[in-house]
Structure formats: structure tokens, C-alpha cells
C-alpha atoms as a PDB file:
ATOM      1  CA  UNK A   1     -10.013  11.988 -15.580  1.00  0.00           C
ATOM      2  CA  UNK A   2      -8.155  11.189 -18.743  1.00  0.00           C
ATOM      3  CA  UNK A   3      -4.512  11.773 -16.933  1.00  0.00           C
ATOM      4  CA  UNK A   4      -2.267   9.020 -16.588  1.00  0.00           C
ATOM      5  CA  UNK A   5      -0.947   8.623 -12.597  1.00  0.00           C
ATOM      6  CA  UNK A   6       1.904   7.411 -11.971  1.00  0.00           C
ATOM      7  CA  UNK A   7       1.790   5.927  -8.035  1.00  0.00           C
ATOM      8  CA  UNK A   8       5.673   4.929  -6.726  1.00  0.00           C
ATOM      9  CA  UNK A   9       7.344   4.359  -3.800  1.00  0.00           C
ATOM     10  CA  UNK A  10      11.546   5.035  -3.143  1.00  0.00           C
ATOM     11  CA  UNK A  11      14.304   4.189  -5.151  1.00  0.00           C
ATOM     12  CA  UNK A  12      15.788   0.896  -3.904  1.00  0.00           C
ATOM     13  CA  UNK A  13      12.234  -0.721  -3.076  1.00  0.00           C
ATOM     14  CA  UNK A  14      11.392  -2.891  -0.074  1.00  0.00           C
ATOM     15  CA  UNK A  15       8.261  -4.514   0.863  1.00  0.00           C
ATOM     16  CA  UNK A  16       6.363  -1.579   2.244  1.00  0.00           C
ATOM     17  CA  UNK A  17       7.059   0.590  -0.876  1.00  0.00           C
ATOM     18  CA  UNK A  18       6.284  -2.127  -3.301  1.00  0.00           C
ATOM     19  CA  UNK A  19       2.939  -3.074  -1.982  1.00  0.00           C
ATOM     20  CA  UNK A  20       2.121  -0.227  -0.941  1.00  0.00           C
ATOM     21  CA  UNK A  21       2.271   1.540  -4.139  1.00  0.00           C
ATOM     22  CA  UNK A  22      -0.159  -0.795  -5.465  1.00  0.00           C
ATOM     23  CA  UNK A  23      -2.762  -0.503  -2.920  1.00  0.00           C
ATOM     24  CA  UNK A  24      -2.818   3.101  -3.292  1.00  0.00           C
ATOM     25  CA  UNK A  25      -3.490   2.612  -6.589  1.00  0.00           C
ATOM     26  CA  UNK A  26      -6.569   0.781  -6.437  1.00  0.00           C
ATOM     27  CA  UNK A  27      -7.510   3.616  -4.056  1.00  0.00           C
ATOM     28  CA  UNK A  28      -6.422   6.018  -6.426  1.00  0.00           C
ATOM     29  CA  UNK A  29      -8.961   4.307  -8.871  1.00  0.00           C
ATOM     30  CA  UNK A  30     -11.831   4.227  -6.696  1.00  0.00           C
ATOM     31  CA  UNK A  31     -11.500   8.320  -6.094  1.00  0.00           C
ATOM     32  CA  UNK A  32     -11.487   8.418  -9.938  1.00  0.00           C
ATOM     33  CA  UNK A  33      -8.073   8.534 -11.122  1.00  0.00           C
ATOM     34  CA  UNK A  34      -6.449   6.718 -14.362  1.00  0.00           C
ATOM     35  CA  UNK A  35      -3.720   5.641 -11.545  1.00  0.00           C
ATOM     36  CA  UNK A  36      -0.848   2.831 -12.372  1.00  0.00           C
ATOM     37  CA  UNK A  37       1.220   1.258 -10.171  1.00  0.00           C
ATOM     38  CA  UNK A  38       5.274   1.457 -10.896  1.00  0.00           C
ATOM     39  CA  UNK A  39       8.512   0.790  -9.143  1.00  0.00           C
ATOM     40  CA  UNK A  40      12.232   2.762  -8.724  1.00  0.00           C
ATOM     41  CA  UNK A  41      14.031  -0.363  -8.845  1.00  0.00           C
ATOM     42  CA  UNK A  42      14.151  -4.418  -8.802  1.00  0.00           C
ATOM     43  CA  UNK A  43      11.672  -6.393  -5.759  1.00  0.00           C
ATOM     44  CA  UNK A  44      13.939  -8.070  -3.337  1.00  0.00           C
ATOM     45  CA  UNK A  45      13.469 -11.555  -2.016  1.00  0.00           C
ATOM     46  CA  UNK A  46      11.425 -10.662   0.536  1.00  0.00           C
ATOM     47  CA  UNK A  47       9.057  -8.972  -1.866  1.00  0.00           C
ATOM     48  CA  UNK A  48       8.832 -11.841  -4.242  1.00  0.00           C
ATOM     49  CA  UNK A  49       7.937 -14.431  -1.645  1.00  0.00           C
ATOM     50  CA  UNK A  50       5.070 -11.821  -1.641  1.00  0.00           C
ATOM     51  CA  UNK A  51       4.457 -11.618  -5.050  1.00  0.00           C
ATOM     52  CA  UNK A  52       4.776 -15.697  -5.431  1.00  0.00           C
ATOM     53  CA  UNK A  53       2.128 -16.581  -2.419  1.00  0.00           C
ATOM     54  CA  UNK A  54      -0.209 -14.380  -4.399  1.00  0.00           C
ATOM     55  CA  UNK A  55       0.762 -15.343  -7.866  1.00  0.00           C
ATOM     56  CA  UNK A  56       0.876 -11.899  -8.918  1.00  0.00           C
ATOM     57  CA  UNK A  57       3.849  -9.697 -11.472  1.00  0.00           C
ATOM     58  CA  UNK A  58       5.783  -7.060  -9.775  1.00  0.00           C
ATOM     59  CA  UNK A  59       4.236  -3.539 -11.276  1.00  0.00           C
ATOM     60  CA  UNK A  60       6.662  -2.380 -14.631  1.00  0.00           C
ATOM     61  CA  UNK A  61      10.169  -0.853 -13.588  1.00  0.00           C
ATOM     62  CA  UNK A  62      10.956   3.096 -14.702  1.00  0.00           C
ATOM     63  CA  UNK A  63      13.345   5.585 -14.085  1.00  0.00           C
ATOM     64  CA  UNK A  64      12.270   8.762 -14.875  1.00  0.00           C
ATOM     65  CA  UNK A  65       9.190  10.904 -15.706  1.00  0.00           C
ATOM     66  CA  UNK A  66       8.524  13.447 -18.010  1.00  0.00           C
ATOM     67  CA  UNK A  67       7.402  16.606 -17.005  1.00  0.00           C
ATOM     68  CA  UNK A  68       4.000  17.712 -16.077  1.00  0.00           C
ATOM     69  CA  UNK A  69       3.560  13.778 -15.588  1.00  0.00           C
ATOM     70  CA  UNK A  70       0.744  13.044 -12.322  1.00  0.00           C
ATOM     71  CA  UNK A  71       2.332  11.450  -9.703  1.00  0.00           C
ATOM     72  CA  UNK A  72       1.328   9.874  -6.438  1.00  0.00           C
ATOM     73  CA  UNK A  73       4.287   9.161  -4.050  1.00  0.00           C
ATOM     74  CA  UNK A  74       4.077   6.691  -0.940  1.00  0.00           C
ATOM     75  CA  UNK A  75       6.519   5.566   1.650  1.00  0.00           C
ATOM     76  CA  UNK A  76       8.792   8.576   0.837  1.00  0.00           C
ATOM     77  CA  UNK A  77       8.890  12.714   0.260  1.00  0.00           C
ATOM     78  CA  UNK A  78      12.591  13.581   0.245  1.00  0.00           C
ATOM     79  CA  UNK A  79      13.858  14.115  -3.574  1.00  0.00           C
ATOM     80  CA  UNK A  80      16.791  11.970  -2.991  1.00  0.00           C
ATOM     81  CA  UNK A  81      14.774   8.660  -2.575  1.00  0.00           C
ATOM     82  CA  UNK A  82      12.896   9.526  -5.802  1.00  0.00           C
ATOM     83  CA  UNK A  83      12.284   9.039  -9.163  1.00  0.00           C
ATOM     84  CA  UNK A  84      14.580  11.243 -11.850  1.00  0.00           C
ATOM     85  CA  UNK A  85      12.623  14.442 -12.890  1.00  0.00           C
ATOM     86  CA  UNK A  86      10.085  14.295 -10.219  1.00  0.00           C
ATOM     87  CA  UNK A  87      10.597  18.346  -9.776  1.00  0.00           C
ATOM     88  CA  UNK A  88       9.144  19.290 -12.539  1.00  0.00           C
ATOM     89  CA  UNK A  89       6.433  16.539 -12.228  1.00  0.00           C
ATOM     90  CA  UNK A  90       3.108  17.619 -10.585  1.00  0.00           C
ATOM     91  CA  UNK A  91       2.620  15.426  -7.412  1.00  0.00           C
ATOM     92  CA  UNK A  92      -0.830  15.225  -6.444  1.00  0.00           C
ATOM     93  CA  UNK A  93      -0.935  13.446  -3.495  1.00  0.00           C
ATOM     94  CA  UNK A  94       1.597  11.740  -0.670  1.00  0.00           C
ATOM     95  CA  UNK A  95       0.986   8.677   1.537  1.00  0.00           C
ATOM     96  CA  UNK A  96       4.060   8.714   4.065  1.00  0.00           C
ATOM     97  CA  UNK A  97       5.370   7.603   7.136  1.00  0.00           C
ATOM     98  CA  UNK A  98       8.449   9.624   6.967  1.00  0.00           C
ATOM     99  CA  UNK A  99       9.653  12.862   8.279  1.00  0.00           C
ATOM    100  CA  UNK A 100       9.213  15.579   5.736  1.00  0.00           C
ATOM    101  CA  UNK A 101      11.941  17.393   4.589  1.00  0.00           C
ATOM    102  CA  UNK A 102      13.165  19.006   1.566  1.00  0.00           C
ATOM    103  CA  UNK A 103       9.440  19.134  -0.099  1.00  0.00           C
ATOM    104  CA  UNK A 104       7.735  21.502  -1.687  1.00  0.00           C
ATOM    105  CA  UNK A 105       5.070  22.091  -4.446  1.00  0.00           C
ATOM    106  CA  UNK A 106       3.834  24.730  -6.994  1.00  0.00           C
ATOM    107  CA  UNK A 107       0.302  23.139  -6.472  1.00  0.00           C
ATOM    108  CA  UNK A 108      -1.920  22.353  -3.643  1.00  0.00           C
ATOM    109  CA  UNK A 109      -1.932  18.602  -3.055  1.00  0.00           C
ATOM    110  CA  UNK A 110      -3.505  15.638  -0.278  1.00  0.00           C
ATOM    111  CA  UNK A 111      -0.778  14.988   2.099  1.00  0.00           C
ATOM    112  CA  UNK A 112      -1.177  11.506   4.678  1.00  0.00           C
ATOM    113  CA  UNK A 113       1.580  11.380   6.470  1.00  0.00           C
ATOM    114  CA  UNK A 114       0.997   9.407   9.643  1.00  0.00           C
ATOM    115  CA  UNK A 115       3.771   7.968  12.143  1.00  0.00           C
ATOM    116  CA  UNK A 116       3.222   4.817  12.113  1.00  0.00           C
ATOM    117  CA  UNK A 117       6.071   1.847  11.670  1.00  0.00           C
ATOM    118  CA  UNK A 118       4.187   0.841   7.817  1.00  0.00           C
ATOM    119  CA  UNK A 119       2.530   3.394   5.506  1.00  0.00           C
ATOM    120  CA  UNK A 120       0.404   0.471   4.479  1.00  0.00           C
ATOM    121  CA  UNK A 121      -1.247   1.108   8.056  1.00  0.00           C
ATOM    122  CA  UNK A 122      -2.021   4.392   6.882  1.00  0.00           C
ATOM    123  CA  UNK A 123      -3.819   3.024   3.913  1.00  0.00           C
ATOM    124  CA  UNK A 124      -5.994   0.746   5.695  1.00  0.00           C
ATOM    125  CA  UNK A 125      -7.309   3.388   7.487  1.00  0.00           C
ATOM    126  CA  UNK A 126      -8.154   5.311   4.108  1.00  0.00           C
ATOM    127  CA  UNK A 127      -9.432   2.057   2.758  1.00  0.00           C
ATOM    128  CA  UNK A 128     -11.762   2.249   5.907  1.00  0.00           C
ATOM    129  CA  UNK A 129     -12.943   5.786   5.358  1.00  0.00           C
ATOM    130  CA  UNK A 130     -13.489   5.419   1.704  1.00  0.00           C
ATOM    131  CA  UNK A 131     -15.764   1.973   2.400  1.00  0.00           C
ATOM    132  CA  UNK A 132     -13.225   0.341  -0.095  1.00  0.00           C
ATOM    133  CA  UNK A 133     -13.380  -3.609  -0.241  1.00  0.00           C
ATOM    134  CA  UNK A 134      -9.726  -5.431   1.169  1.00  0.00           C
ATOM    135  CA  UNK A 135      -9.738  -8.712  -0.827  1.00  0.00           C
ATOM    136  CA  UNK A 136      -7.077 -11.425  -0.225  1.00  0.00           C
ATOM    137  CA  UNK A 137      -4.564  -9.860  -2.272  1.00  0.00           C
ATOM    138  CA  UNK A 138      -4.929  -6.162  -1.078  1.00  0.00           C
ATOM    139  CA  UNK A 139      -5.304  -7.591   2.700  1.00  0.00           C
ATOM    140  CA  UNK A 140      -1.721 -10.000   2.212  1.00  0.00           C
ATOM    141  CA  UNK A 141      -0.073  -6.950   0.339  1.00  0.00           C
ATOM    142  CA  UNK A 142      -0.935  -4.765   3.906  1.00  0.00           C
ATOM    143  CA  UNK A 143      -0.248  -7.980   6.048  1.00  0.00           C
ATOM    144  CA  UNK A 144       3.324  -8.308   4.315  1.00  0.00           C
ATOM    145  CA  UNK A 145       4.112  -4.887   4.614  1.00  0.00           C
ATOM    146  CA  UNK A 146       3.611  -4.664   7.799  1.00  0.00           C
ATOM    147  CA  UNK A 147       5.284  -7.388   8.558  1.00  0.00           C
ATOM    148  CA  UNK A 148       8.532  -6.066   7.147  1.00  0.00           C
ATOM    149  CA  UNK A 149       8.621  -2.813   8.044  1.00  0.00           C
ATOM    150  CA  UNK A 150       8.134  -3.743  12.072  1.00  0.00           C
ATOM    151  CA  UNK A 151       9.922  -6.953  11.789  1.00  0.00           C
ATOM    152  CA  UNK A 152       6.926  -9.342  12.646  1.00  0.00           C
ATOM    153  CA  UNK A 153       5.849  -6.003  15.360  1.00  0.00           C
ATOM    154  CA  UNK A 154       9.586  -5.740  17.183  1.00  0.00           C
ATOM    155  CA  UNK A 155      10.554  -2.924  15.716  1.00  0.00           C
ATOM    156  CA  UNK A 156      10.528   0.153  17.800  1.00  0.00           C
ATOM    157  CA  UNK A 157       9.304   1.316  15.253  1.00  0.00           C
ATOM    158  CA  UNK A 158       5.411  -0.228  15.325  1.00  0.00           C
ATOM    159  CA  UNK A 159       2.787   1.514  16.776  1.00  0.00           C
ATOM    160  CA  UNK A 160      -0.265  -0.009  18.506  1.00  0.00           C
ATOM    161  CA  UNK A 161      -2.066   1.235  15.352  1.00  0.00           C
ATOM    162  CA  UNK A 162       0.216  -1.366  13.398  1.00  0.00           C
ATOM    163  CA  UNK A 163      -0.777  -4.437  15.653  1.00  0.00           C
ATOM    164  CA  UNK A 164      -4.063  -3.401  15.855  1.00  0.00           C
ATOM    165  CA  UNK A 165      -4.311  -3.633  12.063  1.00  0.00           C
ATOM    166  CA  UNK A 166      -2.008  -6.590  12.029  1.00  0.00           C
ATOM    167  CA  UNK A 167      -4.552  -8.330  14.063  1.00  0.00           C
ATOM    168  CA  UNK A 168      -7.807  -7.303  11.702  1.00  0.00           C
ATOM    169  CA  UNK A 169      -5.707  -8.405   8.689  1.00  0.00           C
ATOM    170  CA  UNK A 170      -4.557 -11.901  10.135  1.00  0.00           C
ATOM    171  CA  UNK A 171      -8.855 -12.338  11.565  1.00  0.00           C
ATOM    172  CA  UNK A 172      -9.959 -11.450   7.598  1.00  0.00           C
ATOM    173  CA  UNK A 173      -7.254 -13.694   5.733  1.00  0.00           C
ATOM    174  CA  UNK A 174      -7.692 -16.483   8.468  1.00  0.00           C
ATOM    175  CA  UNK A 175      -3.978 -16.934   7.991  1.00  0.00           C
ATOM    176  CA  UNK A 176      -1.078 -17.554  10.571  1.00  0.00           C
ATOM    177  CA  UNK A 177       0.451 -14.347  10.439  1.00  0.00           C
ATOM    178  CA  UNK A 178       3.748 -15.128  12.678  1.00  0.00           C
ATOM    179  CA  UNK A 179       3.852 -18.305  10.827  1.00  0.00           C
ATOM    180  CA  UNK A 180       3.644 -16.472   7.635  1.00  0.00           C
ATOM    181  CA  UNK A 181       5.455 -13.581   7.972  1.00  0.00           C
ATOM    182  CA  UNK A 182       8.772 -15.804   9.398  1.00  0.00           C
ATOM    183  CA  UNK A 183       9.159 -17.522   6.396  1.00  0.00           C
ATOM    184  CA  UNK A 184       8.678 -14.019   4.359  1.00  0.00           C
ATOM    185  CA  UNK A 185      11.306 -12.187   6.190  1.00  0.00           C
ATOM    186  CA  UNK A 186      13.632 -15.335   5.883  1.00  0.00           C
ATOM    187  CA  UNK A 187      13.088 -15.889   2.391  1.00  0.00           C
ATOM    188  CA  UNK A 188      14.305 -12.045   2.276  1.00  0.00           C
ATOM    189  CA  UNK A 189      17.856 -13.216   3.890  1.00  0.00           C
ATOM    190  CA  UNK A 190      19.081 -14.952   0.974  1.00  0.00           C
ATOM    191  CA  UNK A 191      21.908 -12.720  -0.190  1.00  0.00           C
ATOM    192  CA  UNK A 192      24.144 -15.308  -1.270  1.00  0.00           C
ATOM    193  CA  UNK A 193      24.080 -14.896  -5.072  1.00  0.00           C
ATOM    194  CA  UNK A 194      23.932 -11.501  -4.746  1.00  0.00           C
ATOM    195  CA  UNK A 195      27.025  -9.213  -5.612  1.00  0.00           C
ATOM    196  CA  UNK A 196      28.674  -6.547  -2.873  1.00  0.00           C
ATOM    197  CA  UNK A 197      27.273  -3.950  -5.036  1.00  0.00           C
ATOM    198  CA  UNK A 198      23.994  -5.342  -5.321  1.00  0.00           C
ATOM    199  CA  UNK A 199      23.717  -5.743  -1.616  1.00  0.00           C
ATOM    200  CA  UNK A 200      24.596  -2.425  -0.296  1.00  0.00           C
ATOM    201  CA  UNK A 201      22.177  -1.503  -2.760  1.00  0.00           C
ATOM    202  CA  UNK A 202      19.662  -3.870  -1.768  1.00  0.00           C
ATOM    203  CA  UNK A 203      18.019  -1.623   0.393  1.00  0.00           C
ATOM    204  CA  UNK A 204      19.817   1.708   0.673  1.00  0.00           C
ATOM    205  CA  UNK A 205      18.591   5.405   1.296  1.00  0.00           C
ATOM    206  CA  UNK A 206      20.457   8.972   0.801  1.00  0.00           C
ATOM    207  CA  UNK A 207      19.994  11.788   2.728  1.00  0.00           C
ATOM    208  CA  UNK A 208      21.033  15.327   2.569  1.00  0.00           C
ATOM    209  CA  UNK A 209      21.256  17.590   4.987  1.00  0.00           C
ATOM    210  CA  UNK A 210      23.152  20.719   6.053  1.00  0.00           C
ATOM    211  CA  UNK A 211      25.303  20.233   2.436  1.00  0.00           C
ATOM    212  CA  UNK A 212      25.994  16.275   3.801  1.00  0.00           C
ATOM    213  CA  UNK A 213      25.062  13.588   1.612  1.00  0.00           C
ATOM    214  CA  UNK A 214      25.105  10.331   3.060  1.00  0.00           C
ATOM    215  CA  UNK A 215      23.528   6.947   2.725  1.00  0.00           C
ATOM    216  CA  UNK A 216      22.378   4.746   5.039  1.00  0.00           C
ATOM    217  CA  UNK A 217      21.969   1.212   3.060  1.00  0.00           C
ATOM    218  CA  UNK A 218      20.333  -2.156   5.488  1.00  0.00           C
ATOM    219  CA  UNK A 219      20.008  -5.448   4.723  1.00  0.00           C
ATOM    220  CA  UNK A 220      18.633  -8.028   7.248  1.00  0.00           C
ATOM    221  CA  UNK A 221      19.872 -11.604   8.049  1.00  0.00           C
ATOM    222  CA  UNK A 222      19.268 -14.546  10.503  1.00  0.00           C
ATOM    223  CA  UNK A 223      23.134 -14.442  10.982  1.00  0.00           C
ATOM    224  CA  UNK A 224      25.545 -11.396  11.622  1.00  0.00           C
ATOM    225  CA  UNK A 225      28.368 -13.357  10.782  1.00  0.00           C
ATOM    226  CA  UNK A 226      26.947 -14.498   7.497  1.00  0.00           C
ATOM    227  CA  UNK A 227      26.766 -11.001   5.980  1.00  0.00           C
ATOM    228  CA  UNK A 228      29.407  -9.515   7.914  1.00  0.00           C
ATOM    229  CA  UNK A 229      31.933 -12.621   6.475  1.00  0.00           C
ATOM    230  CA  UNK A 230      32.538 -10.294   3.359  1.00  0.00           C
ATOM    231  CA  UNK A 231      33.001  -7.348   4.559  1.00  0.00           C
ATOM    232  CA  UNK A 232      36.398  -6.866   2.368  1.00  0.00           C
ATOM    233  CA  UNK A 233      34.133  -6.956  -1.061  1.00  0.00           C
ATOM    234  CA  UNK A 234      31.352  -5.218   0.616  1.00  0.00           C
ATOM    235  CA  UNK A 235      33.674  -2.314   1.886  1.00  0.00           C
ATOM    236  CA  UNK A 236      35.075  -2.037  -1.341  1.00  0.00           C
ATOM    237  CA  UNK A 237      31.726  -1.524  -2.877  1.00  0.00           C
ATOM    238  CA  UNK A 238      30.937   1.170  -0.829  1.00  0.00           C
ATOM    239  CA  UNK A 239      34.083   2.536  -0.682  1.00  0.00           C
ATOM    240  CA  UNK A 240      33.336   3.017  -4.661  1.00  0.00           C
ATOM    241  CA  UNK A 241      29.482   4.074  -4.218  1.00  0.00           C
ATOM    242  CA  UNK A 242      31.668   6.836  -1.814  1.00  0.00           C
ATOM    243  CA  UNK A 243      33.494   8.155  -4.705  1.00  0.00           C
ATOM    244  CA  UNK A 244      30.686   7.874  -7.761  1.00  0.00           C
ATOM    245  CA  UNK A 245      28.199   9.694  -5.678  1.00  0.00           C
ATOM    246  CA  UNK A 246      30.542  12.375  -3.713  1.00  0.00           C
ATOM    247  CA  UNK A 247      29.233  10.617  -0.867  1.00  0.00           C
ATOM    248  CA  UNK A 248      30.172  12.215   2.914  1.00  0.00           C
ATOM    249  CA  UNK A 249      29.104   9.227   4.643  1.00  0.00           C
ATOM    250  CA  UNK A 250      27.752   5.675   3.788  1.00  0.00           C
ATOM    251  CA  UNK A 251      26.427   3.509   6.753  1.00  0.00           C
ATOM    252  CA  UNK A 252      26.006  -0.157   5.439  1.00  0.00           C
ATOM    253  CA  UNK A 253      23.345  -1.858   8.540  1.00  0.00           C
ATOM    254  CA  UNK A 254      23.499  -5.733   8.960  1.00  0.00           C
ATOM    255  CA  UNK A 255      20.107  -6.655  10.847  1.00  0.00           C
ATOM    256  CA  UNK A 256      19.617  -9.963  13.085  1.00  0.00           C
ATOM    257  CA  UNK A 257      16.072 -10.124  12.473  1.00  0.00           C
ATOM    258  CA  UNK A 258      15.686 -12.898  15.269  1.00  0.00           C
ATOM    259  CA  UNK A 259      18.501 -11.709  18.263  1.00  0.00           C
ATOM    260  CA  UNK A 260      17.041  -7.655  16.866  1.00  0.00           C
ATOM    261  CA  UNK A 261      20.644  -6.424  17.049  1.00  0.00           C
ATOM    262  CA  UNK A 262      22.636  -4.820  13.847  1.00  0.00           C
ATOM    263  CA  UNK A 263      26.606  -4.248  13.156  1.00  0.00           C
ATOM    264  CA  UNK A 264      26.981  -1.356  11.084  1.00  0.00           C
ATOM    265  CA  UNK A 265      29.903  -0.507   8.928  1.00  0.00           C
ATOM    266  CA  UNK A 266      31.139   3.465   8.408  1.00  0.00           C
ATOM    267  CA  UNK A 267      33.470   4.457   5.835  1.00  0.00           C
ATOM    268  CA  UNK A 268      33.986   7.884   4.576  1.00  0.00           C
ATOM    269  CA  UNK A 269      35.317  10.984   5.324  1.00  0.00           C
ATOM    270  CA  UNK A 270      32.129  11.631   7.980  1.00  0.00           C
ATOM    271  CA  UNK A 271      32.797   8.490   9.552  1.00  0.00           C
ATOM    272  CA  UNK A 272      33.668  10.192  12.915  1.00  0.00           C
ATOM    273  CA  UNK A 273      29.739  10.812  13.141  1.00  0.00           C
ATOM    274  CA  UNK A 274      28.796   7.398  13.011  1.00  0.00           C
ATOM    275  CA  UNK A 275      30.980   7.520  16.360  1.00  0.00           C
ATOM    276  CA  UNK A 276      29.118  10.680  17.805  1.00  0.00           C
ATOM    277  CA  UNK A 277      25.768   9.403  16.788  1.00  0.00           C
ATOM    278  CA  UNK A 278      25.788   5.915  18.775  1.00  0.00           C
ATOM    279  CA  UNK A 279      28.439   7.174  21.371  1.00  0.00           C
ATOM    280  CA  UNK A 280      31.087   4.223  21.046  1.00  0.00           C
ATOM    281  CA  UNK A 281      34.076   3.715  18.515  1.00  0.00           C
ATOM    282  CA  UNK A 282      34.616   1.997  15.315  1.00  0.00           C
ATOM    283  CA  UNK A 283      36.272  -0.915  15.543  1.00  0.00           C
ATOM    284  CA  UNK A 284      39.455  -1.138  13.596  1.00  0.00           C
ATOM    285  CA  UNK A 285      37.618  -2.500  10.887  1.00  0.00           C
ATOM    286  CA  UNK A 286      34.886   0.261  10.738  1.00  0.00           C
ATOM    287  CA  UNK A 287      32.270  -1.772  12.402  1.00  0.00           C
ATOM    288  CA  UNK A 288      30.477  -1.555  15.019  1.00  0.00           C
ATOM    289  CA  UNK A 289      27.832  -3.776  16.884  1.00  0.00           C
ATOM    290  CA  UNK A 290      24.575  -2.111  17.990  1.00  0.00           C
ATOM    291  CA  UNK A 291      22.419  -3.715  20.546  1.00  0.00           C
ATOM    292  CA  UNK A 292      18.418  -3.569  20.467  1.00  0.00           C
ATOM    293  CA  UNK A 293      19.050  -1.297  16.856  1.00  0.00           C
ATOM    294  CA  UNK A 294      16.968  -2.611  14.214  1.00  0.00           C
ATOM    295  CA  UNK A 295      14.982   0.380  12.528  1.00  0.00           C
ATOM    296  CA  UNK A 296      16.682   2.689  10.551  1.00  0.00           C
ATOM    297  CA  UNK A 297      13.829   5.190  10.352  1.00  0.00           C
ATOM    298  CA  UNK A 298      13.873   5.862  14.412  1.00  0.00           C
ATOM    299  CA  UNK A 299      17.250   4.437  15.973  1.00  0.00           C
ATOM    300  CA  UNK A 300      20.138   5.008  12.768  1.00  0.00           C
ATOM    301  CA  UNK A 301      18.870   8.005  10.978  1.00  0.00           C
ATOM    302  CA  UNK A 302      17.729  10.245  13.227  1.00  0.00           C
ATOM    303  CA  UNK A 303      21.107  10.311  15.707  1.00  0.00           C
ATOM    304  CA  UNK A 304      23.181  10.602  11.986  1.00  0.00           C
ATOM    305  CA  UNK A 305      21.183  13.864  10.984  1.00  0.00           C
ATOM    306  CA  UNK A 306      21.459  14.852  14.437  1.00  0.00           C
ATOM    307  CA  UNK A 307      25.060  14.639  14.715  1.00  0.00           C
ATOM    308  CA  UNK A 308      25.405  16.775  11.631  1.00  0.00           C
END
């Protein structure tokens, strides 16, 4: 096949996306397919501890394709996570952990879309079926993802599919995975030189639903307090990303990765639903703290859409 592919995961990449995009493409390649791996977006901390154990470059940055342009999107489906001219792009295939919504195609394509808490878990098990080798750097790109997208397997999130293959990966990369995977999701806590803007952007995803558009933006911490000490700056940030992007609602989630407890901050117009969704008030400053909350695929989301 002479066709370029183009294999991506959301806008606004964390671990999951990032690796994941390039272990489907060495799938991709195996089934044939002139496949590259790209990225919506600058790697986080978290992602370059990755990308600095291995001693590997982050896949090249874009921001649009051009039409007709073969495409391979994992970790996401809804247009609003994705790249810039993706609807008149011709998607051939989807590796997900998602909920679908707002997705369709002129063309028949291979959708995986599996709920577990990592779509890398869904790619070991194609890995598996197509008898494709996991070296070291395939196996830590799964082991990291995994890792971040269940918090080290707290997350309500994480399936026993997810520790199972948690456990297989640790066995084959005779590594320390807890050990390992702590100092990842730490190194990922280092916000500090980081502007407001680029931490509500750090990790943020917009939805829309029922004519709502809304974002729900996380970042994760060893310290509530540490975040949540600039609040002024980081409220004004989003109180701007409110009025660039016509935004309803944006939900900024501060994650204790070790206590697994977030404070959230609402602002905008919607901000009522924020109140409806986790049945208790804002505080006067817009905050509010959510015990046992961590994932914002099954606990945040899902209530917000809900309370629509």
C-alpha cells in the first residue's frame, strides 16, 4: 500500500494517547500499511519521563490534515478531541476506549472499541491475535499507559483485563512496575513552570452535546493545595478559554493521585450543572472537593452529560 497513514490520538495528549498511537502503528505496519505515528499537541511530563527511560523522540507534532488523507485514530472518536479537517479525511480504522458519539463515516472501516480503563489494553490483545513481537519499548509504552490512565490500577476506571495485562507486562520487562510507575506519575506533577493557560490545557477535553459545549480539563498532583494555591490565575485562564471558545461550561479537575480525591473548579454560565451532576454546592469560590473521584471518563463526564 503506497498510502501514507496518519495514526493519532486526542488533542491535548496524555500518556495513553501518546503511546498508544505509536504502538498501533507498528501494528498498522505489520497488517501492511505505510502507517506513521503523529501527535495533536506537546507530551506532558508524565509522557517524557516515558520517552527519557526509553531514550526515544516524541512522534512529529501536526495540526491538520488534508483531505482524503488515511487516518487511524486511537484513544478518541468524538470530532471535538480531533485533529482539524478530520471530516473530510478517510478514517480507516479506530482503537478506543471511549463512548462513541458524534461519529460517522462515508466508508466502511475496523472499529476496536473495548471498555477497558487504557486503550493500550486493547492493543495488547490485538498484538496477541496478530502473533506480533512486544519488545522492551512497545511492552514499557503499554506498561506506562496503563499506568496512567488507571492511576497505578486505582482508578475505577481499570478493569481486571488492565491488571491482568499489567501483570504480563511487569513478568516480560522484569521491571518493578509500582516502583516504576510512582516515579512516572510524579514526574507528571511538576506544573510549576507551567503557565495557567498551559495547565488547564495540560490535559483538557470538549464535549458537545444537546447544543452544550463544555470542557472538562484534569491535571493530577501529589498535593491539592499545591495546584489549587493559584486558583485566581487559573480561573482567569479559563474564564478566557470560556469566552474564545463560546464555552457553556469548563470544569478544571485537580487529582490527588495518592489520597484518589479531586477539587474541581466550575465557571460558566452552566455552572449550576456541575452542582446537579455531583449533588452538593460550589463553594463560594467555585470549587468543590470530590471524594473517591479520580477518572474523568466514568465519575466527571458521564454525570455532566447526564445533567444536560
Amino acid at each position: 500500500m503506497d498510502d501514507k497513514v496518519l495514526v493519532f490520538g486526542h488533542k491535548n495528549p496524555d500518556t495513553d494517547t501518546i503511546c498508544s498511537s505509536i504502538i498501533a502503528t507498528k501494528l498498522a505496519k505489520h497488517l501492511g500499511y505505510d502507517a506513521e505515528a503523529v501527535r495533536l499537541g506537546k507530551i506532558n511530563k508524565e509522557t517524557e519521563y516515558v520517552f527519557n527511560y526509553l531514550g526515544i523522540e516524541p512522534q512529529r507534532e501536526i495540526s491538520k490534515v488534508d483531505e482524503g488523507q488515511k487516518i487511524i485514530l486511537v484513544d478518541h472518536n468524538e470530532e471535538a478531541q480531533s485533529v482539524e479537517g478530520r471530516e473530510k479525511a478517510e478514517v480507516i480504522a479506530v482503537i478506543d476506549h471511549h463512548r462513541i458519539a458524534d461519529f460517522t463515516t462515508t466508508m466502511p472501516l475496523y472499529y476496536i472499541a473495548k471498555p477497558y480503563g487504557c486503550t493500550a489494553t486493547v492493543l495488547f490483545e490485538l498484538y496477541q491475535q496478530h502473533n506480533l513481537e512486544i519488545d522492551k519499548e512497545i511492552g514499557t509504552l503499554m506498561l506506562s499507559a496503563i499506568i496512567s490512565d488507571t492511576l497505578l490500577l486505582k482508578s475505577p476506571t481499570c478493569t481486571e483485563k488492565d491488571v491482568e495485562v499489567y501483570n504480563k507486562l511487569e513478568e516480560m520487562l522484569e521491571i518493578n512496575a509500582k516502583e516504576y510507575g510512582l516515579n512516572m506519575l510524579k514526574a507528571g506533577t511538576d506544573i510549576s513552570a507551567l503557565t495557567a493557560k498551559e495547565v488547564i490545557d495540560l490535559d483538557a477535553k470538549e464535549f458537545m452535546e444537546k447544543g452544550k459545549k463544555f470542557v472538562v480539563a484534569q491535571v493530577n498532583t501529589a498535593d491539592i493545595s499545591d495546584v489549587f494555591s493559584r486558583k485566581e490565575d487559573i480561573s482567569f485562564a479559563m474564564e478566557k478559554e470560556i469566552a474564545d471558545k463560546k464555552l457553556d461550561l469548563f470544569v478544571f479537575v485537580i487529582t490527588d493521585i495518592i489520597n484518589t480525591n479531586s477539587k474541581i473548579i466550575a465557571l460558566g454560565e452552566d455552572k449550576e450543572l456541575a452542582e446537579k451532576a455531583f449533588g452538593q454546592e460550589l463553594d463560594e469560590d467555585d470549587s468543590m472537593l470530590l471524594e473517591g473521584v479520580v477518572s474523568r471518563k466514568k465519575q466527571i463526564a458521564p454525570p455532566l452529560l447526564e445533567n444536560l
